[in-house]
Protein backbone atom coordinates (compact mmCIF):
# COMPACT_ATOMS: atom_id res chain seq x y z
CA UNK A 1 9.72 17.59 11.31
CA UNK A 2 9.72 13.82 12.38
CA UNK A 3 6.19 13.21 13.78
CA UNK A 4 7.11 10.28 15.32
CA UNK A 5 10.16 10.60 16.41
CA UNK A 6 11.09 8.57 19.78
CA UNK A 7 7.83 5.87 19.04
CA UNK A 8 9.46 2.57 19.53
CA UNK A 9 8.47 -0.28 16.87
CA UNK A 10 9.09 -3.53 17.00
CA UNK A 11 8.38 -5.11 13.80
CA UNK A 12 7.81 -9.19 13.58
CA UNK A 13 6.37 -8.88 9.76
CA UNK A 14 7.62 -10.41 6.71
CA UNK A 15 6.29 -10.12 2.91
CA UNK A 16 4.68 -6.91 2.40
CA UNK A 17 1.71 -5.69 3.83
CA UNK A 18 3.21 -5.83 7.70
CA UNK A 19 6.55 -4.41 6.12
CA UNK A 20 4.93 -1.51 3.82
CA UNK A 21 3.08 -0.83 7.30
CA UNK A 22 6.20 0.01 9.37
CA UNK A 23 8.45 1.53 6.41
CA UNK A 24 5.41 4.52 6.53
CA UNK A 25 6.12 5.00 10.32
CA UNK A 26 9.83 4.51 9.89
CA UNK A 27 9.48 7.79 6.72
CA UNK A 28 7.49 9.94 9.70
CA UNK A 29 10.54 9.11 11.83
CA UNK A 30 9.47 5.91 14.14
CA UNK A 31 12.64 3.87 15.35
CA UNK A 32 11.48 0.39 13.85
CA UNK A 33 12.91 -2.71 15.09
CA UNK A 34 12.51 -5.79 12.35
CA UNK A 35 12.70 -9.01 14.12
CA UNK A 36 13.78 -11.41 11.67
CA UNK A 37 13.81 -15.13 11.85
CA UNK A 38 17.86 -16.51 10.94
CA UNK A 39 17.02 -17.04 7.26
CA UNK A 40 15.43 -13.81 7.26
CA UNK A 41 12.14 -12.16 5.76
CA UNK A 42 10.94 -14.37 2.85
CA UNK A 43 10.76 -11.01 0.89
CA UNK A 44 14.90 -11.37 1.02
CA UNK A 45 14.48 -14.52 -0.87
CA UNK A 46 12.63 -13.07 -3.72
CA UNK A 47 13.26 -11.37 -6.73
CA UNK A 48 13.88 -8.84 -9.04
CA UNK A 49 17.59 -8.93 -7.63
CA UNK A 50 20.48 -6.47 -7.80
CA UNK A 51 24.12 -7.99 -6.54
CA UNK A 52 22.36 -10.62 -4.76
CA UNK A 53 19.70 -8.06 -2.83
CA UNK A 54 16.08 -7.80 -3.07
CA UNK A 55 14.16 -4.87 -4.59
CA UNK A 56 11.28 -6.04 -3.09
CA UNK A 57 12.64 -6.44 0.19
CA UNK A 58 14.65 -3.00 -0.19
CA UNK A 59 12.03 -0.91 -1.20
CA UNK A 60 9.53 -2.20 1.76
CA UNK A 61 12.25 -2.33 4.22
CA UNK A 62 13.67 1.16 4.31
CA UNK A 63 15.18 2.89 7.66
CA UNK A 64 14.56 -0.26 10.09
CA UNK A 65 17.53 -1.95 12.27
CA UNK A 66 17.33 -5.57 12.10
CA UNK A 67 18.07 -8.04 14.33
CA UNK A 68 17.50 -11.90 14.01
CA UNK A 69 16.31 -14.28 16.90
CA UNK A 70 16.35 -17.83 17.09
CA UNK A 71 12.25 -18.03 19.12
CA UNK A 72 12.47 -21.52 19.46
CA UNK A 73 15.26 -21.15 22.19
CA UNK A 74 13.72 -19.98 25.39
CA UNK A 75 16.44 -16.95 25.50
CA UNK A 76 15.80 -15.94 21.95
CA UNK A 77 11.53 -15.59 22.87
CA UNK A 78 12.96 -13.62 26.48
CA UNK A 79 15.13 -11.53 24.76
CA UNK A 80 12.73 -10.66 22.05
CA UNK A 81 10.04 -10.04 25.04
CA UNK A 82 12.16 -7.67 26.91
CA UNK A 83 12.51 -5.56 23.03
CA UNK A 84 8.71 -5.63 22.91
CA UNK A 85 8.05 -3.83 26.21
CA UNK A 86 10.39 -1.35 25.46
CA UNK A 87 8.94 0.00 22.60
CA UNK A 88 5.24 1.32 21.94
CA UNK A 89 4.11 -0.20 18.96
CA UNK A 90 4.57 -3.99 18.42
CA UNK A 91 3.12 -5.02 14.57
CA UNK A 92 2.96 -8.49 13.61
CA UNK A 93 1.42 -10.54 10.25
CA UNK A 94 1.66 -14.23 10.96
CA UNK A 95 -1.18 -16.23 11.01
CA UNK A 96 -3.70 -15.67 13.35
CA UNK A 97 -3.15 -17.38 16.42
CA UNK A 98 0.83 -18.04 15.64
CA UNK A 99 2.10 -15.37 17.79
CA UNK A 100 0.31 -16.07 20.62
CA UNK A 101 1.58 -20.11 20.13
CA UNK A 102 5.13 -18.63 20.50
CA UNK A 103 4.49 -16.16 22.93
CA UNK A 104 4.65 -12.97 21.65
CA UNK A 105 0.49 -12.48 21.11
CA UNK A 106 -1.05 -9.39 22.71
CA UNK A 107 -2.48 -11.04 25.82
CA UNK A 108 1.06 -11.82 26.95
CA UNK A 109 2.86 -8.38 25.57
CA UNK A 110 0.14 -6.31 26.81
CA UNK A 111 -0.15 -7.95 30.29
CA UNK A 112 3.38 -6.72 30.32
CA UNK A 113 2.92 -3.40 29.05
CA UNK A 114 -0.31 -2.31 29.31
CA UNK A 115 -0.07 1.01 27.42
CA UNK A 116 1.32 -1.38 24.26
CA UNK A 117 -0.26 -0.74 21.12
CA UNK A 118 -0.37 -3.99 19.22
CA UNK A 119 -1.67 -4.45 15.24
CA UNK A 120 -2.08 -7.90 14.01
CA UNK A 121 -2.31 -7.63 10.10
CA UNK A 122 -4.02 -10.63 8.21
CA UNK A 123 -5.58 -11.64 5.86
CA UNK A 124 -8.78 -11.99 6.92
CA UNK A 125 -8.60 -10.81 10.34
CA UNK A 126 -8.50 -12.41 14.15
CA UNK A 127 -11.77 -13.46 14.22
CA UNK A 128 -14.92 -14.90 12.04
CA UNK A 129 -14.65 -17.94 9.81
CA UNK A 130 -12.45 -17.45 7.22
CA UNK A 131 -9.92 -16.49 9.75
CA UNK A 132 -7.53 -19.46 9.12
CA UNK A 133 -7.55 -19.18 5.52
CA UNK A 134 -4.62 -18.76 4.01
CA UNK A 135 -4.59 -15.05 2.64
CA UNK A 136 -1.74 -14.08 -0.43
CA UNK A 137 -3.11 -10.87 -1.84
CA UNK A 138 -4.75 -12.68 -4.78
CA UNK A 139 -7.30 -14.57 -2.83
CA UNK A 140 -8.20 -11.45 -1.28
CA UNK A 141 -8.95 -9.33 -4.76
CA UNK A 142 -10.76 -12.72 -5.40
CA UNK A 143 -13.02 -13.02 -2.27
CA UNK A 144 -13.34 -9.40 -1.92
CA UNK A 145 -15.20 -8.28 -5.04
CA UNK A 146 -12.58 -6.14 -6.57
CA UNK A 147 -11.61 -8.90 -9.16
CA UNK A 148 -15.23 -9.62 -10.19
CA UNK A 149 -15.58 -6.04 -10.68
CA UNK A 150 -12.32 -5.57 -12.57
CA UNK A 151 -12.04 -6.64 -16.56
CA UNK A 152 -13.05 -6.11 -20.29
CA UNK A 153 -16.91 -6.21 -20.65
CA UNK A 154 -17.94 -9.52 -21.51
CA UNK A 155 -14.62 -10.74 -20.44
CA UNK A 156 -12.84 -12.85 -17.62
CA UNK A 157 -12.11 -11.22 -13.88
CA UNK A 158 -9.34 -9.59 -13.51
CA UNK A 159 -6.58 -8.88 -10.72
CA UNK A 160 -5.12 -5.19 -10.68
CA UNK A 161 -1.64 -5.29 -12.00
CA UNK A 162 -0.09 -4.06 -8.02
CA UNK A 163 -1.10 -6.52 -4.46
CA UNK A 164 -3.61 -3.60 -3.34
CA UNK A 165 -4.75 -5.84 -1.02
CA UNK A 166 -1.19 -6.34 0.83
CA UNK A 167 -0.84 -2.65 0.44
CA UNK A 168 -4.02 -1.20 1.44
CA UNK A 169 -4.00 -3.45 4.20
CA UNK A 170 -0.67 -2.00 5.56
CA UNK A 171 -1.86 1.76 5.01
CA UNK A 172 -5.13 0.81 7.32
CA UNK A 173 -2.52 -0.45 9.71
CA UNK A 174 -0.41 2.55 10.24
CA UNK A 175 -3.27 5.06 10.06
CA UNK A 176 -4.86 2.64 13.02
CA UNK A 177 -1.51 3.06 14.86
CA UNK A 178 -1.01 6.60 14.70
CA UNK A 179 -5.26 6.93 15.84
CA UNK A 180 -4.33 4.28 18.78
CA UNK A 181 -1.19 6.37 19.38
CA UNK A 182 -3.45 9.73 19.36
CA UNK A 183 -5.41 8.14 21.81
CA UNK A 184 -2.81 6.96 24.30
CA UNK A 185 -1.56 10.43 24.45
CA UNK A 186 -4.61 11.56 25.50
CA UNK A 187 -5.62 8.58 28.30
CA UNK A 188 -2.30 6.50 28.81
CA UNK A 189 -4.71 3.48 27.32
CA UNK A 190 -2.82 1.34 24.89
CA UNK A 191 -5.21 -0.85 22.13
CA UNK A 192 -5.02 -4.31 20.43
CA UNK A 193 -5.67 -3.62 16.03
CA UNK A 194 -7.13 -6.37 14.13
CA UNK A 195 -6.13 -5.39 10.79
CA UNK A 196 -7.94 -7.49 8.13
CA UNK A 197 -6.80 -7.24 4.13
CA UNK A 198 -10.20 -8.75 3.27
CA UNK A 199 -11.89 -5.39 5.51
CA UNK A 200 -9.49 -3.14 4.21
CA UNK A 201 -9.81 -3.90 0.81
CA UNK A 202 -13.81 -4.52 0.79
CA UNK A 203 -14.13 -0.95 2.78
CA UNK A 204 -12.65 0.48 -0.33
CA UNK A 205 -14.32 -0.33 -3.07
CA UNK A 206 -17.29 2.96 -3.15
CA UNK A 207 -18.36 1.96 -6.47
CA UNK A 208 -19.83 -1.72 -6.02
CA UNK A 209 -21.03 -0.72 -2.71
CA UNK A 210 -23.49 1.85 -4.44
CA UNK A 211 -24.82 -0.27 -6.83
CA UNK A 212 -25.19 -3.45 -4.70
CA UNK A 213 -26.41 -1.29 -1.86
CA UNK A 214 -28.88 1.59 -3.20
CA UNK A 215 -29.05 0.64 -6.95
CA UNK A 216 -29.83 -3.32 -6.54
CA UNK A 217 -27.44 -3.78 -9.38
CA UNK A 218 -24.35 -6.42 -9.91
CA UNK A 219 -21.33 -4.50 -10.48
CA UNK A 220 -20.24 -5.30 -14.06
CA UNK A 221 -16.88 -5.47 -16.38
CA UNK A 222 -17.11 -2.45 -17.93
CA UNK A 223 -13.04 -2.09 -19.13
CA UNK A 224 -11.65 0.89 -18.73
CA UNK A 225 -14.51 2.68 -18.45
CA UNK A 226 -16.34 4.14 -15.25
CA UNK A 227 -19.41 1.92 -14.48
CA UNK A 228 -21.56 5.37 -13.47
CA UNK A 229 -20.06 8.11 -15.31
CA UNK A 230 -19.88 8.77 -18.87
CA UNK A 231 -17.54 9.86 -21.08
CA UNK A 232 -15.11 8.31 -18.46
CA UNK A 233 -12.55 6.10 -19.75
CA UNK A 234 -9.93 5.47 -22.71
CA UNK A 235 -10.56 6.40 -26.29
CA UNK A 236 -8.75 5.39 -29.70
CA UNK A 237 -6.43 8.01 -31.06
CA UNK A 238 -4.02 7.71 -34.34
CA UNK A 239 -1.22 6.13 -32.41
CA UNK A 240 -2.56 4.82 -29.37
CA UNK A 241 -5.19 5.80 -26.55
CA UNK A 242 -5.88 9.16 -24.51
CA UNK A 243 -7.86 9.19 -21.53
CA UNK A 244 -10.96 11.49 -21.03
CA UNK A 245 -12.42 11.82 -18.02
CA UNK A 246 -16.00 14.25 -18.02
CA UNK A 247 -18.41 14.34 -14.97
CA UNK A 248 -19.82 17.52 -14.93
CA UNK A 249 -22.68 19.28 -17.98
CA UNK A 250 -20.18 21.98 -18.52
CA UNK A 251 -17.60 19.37 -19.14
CA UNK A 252 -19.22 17.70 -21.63
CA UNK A 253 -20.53 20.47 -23.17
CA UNK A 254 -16.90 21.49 -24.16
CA UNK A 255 -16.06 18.15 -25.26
CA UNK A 256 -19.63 17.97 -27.41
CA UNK A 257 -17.70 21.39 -28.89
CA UNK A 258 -14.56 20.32 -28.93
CA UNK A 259 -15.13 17.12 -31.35
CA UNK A 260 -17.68 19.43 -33.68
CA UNK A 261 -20.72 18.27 -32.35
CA UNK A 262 -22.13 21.04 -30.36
CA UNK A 263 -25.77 20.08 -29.94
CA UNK A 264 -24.94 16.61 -28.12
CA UNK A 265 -26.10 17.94 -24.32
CA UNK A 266 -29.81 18.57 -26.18
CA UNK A 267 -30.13 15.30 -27.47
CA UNK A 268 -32.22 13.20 -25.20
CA UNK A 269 -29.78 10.44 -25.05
CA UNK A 270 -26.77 12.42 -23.72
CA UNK A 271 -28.46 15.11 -21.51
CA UNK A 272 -27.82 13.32 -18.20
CA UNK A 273 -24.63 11.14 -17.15
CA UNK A 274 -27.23 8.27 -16.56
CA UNK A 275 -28.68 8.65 -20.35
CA UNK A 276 -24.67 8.70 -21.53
CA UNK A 277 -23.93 5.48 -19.57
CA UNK A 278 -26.94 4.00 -21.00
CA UNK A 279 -25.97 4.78 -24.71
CA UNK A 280 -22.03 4.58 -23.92
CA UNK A 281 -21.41 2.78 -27.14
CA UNK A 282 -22.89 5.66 -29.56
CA UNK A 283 -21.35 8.42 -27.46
CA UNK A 284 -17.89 6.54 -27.72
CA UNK A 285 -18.08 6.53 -31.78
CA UNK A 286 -18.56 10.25 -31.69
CA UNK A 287 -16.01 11.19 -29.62
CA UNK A 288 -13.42 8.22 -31.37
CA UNK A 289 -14.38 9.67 -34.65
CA UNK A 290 -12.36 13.03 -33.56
CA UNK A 291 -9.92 11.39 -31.13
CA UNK A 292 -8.68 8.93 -34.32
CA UNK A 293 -7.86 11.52 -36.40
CA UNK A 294 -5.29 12.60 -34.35
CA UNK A 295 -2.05 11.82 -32.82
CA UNK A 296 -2.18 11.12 -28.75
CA UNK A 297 -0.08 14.16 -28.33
CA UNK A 298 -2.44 16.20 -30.27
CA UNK A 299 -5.46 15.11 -28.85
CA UNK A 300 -3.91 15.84 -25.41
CA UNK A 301 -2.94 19.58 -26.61
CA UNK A 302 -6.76 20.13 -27.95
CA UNK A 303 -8.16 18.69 -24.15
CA UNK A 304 -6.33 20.50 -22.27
CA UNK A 305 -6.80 23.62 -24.42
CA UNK A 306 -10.82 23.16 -23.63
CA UNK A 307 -9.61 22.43 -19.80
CA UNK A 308 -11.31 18.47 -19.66
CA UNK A 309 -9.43 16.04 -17.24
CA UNK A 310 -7.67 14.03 -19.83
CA UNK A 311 -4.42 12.15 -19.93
CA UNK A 312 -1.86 9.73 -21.59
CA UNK A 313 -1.25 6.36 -20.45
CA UNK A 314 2.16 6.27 -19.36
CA UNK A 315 4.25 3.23 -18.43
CA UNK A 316 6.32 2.82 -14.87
CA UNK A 317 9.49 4.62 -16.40
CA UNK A 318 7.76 7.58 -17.76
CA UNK A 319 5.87 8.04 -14.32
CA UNK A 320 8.88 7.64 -12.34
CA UNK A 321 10.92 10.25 -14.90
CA UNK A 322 8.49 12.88 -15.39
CA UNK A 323 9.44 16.44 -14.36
CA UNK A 324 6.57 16.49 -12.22
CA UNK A 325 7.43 13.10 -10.67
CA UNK A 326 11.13 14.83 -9.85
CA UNK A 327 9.56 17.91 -8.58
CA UNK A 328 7.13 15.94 -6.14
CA UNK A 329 10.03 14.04 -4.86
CA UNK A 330 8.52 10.90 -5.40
CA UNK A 331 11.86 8.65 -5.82
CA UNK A 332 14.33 8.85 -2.96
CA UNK A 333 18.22 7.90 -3.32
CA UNK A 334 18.83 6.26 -0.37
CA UNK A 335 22.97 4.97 0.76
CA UNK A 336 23.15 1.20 0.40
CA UNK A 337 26.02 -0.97 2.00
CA UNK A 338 26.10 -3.02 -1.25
CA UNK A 339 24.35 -0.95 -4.06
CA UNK A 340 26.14 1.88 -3.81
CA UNK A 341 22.24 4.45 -3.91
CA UNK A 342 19.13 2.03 -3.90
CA UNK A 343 16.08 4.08 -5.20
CA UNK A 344 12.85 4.02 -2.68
CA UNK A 345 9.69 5.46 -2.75
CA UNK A 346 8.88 7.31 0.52
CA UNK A 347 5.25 7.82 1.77
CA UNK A 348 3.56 10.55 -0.42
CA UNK A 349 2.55 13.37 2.02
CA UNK A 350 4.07 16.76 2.28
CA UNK A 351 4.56 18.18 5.72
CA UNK A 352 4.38 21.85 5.33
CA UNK A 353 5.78 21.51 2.17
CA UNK A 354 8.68 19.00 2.98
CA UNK A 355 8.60 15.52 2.19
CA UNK A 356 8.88 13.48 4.99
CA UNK A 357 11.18 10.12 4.69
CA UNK A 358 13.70 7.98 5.95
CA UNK A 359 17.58 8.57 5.19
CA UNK A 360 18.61 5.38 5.90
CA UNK A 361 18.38 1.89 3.68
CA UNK A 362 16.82 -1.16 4.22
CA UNK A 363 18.70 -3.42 6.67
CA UNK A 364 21.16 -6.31 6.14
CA UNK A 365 20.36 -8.98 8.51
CA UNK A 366 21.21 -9.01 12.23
CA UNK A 367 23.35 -6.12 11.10
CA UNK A 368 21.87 -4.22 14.05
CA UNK A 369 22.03 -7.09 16.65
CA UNK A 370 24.33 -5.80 19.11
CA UNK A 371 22.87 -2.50 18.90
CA UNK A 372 19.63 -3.41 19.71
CA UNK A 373 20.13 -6.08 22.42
CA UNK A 374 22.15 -3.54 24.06
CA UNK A 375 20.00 -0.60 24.33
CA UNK A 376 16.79 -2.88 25.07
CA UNK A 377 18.34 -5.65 27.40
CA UNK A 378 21.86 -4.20 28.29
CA UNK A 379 23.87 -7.14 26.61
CA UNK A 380 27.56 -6.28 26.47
CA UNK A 381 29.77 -7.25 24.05
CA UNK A 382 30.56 -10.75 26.11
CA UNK A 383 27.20 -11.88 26.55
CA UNK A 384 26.71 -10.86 23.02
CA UNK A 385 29.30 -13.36 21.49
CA UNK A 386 27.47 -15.99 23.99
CA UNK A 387 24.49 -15.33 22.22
CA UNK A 388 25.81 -15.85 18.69
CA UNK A 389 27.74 -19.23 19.64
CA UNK A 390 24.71 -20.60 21.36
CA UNK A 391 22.23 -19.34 18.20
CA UNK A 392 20.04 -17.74 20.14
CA UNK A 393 20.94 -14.37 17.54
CA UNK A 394 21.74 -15.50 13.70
């Protein structure tokens, strides 16, 4: 099953949220074209590196062609024109403004192609005034409330430890292309997407929203506890930390059991989530006084044994290397030119039980040049090696 198989991309983003957008339509089987500039997406320029290639740029990259364009020459811009309206998705994540100033913004693409669906990702979206602001991921946990929320009580804001932002902001902008691609099935219509990080980001974050919005409350730094639920969050055990996560009364009625102190749901204080949250620090000395006395293994034996949502805290390597990790798929071996197998992680979804995902690697640059310009602008082989002496391809 390849969903999209025979959709057309052409993909003019660089960094990560444009690139994480297109490597989720390339997994569901999208033919993505990334139009690189000749030095080549920045993300190719930045580490962690293996034998001189990027991670980052490998992992976001997966199952596109490439092919690299000199815009400034008049050919180069016609050439990458002509790629455009033969596909049906064009995705860019310059600056807004910037791709219309070299002619490839949806007023000229579209005019073209009418049926075009075209998603501008940005920071802060195509319109209002913080449009021009320059948007890495940080200064959009910053702006957005996520960072103000995030952190130790009583302590500084904190950034997440991944670029949610970037991320989130590409996962709004394929799930907008495959709605906009829904709907030109149905009516022929093609659509302009104003993807915004800032939206994307903001639109996510449930928690703040119900206490700014129907509580009149300032989300606080709470840690790692939940700011509404309680006992929610990491507790102290002989050799490190377990987490417990309760919600429900017969939930923490087994826990009240669990840690010898049956009678805690009749107590006043603890008979409600809101009275727990209130009185979070006593109810967190109770339950540390069990959790303490035992190892994190055996305190996750004894949860699980009363069936509470509990769990270790587990590093990169022992998420990646679990047996359920393997058995979900979740890292891919993909061929690489120069690594020999580069690891990638696919998008997460299980078609009717298969795993849906490219099966080829991230591109080297230009490497599909010839390919492309031939099957979208029937240059031969001559008027290729024209191309590449004048620099209109890198």
């Amino acid at each position: 099953m390849t969903p999209l198989a025979g959709i057309k991309v052409l993909d003019l983003t660089r960094v990560l949220a444009g690139p994480y957008c297109t490597a989720l339509l390339a997994d569901l089987g999208a033919d993505v074209i990334k139009l690189e500039p000749p030095r080549g997406d920045d993300y190719r320029h930045i580490g962690p590196f293996q034998q001189g290639e990027s991670a980052l740029f490998t992992l976001n990259n997966r199952g596109k062609k490439s092919i690299s364009l000199n815009l400034k020459s008049p050919e180069g811009l016609a050439l990458a024109q002509e790629i455009a309206a033969g596909c049906d998705v064009v995705v860019e994540n310059f600056r807004p403004g910037v791709a219309e100033k070299i002619g490839l913004g949806a007023d000229v693409l579209r005019k073209a192609k009418p049926g075009l669906i075209y998603c501008s990702v940005s920071g802060f979206g195509q319109t209002g005034p913080f449009r021009d602001l320059p948007a890495y991921d940080l200064v959009v946990q910053a702006m957005s409330g996520l960072m103000a929320a995030t952190g130790e009580a009583g302590g500084a804001p904190l950034k997440t430890g991944e670029s949610v932002a970037d991320l989130v902001g590409g996962l709004f902008g394929s799930w907008a292309i495959m709605a906009a691609l829904v709907q030109k099935a149905r009516t022929g219509q093609g659509a302009t997407l104003d993807v915004a990080m800032y939206d994307a980001l903001y639109s996510m974050l449930t928690t703040s929203h119900a206490l700014h919005f129907y509580a009149d409350k300032t989300p606080e730094r709470v840690g790692n506890r939940h700011p509404l639920s309680t006992p929610f969050g990491c507790f102290e055990t002989a050799d490190g930390q377990v987490v417990i996560a309760v919600l429900t009364p017969a939930q923490f009625a087994r826990l009240s059991t669990l840690i010898g102190q049956p009678g805690l749901p009749d107590e006043t204080r603890f008979a409600t989530d809101e009275a727990r949250t209130e009185n979070e620090p006593e109810l967190r000395s109770l339950i540390e006084d069990w959790s303490k006395g035992l190892n994190t293994e055996a305190a996750m034996v004894a949860l699980a044994e009363a069936q509470l949502p509990s769990a270790p805290i587990w590093g990169i390597a022992q998420a990646s290397d679990s047996a359920h990790a393997r058995a979900r798929g979740l890292v891919q071996m993909l061929p690489h030119g120069v690594l020999g197998q580069a690891p990638v992680v696919p998008q997460p979804v299980q078609f009717d039980g298969v795993k849906l995902m490219t099966y080829s690697p991230a591109p080297g640059l230009g490497a599909d040049a010839a390919e492309i310009l031939q099957a979208f602008c029937s240059v031969d082989a001559a008027r290729f090696e024209d191309l590449k002496k004048a620099g209109v391809v890198a």
